[in-house]
Protein backbone atom coordinates (compact mmCIF):
# COMPACT_ATOMS: atom_id res chain seq x y z
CA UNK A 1 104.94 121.78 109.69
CA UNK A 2 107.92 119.97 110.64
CA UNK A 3 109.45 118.39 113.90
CA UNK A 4 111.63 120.14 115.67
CA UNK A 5 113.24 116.98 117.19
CA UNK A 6 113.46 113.89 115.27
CA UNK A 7 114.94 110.88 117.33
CA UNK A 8 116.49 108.33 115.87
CA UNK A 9 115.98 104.49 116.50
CA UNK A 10 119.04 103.74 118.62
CA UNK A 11 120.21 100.76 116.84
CA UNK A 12 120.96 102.92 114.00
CA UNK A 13 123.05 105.46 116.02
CA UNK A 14 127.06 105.97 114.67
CA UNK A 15 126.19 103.67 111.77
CA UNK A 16 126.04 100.60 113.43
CA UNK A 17 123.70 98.12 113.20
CA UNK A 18 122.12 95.07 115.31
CA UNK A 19 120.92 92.03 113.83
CA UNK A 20 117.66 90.88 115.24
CA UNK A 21 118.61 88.58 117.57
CA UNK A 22 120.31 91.41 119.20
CA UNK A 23 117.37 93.07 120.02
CA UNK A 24 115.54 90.79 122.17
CA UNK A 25 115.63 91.03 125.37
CA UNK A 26 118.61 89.37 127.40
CA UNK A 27 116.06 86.69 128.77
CA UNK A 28 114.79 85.67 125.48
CA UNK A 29 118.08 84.88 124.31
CA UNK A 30 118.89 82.93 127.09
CA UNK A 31 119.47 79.00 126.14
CA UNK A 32 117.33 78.67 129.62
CA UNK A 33 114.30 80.22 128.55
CA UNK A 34 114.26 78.34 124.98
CA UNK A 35 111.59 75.87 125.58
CA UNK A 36 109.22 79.12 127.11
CA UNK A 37 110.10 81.40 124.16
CA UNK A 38 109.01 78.46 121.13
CA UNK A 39 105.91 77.90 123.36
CA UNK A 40 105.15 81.57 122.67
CA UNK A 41 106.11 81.49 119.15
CA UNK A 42 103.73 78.77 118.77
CA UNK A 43 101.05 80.02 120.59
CA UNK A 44 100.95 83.16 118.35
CA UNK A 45 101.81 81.69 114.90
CA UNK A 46 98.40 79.20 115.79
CA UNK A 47 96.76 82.57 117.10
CA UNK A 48 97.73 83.94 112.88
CA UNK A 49 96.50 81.38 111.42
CA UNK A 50 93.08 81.38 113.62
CA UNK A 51 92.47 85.09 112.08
């Protein structure tokens, strides 16, 4: 049985399409919040390689 409504992811809509950095959120990409977003990155690469 199929779907009756399929959405699409909406960086794909009309053909167009976002790079990564594009979808973060606006405060992640934010020169600002830098130092706060590789803190995070760090803290779950470490938690990776803990596993």
């Amino acid at each position: 049985m199929q779907a009756s409504l399929r959405e699409g992811i909406p960086w794909y809509d009309h053909g167009r399409k976002m790079t990564v950095v594009a979808r973060l959120p606006a405060w992640m990409q934010q020169a600002k919040n830098r130092d706060e977003v590789l803190r995070a990155i760090a803290r779950i690469h470490a938690s990776l390689l803990r596993s």
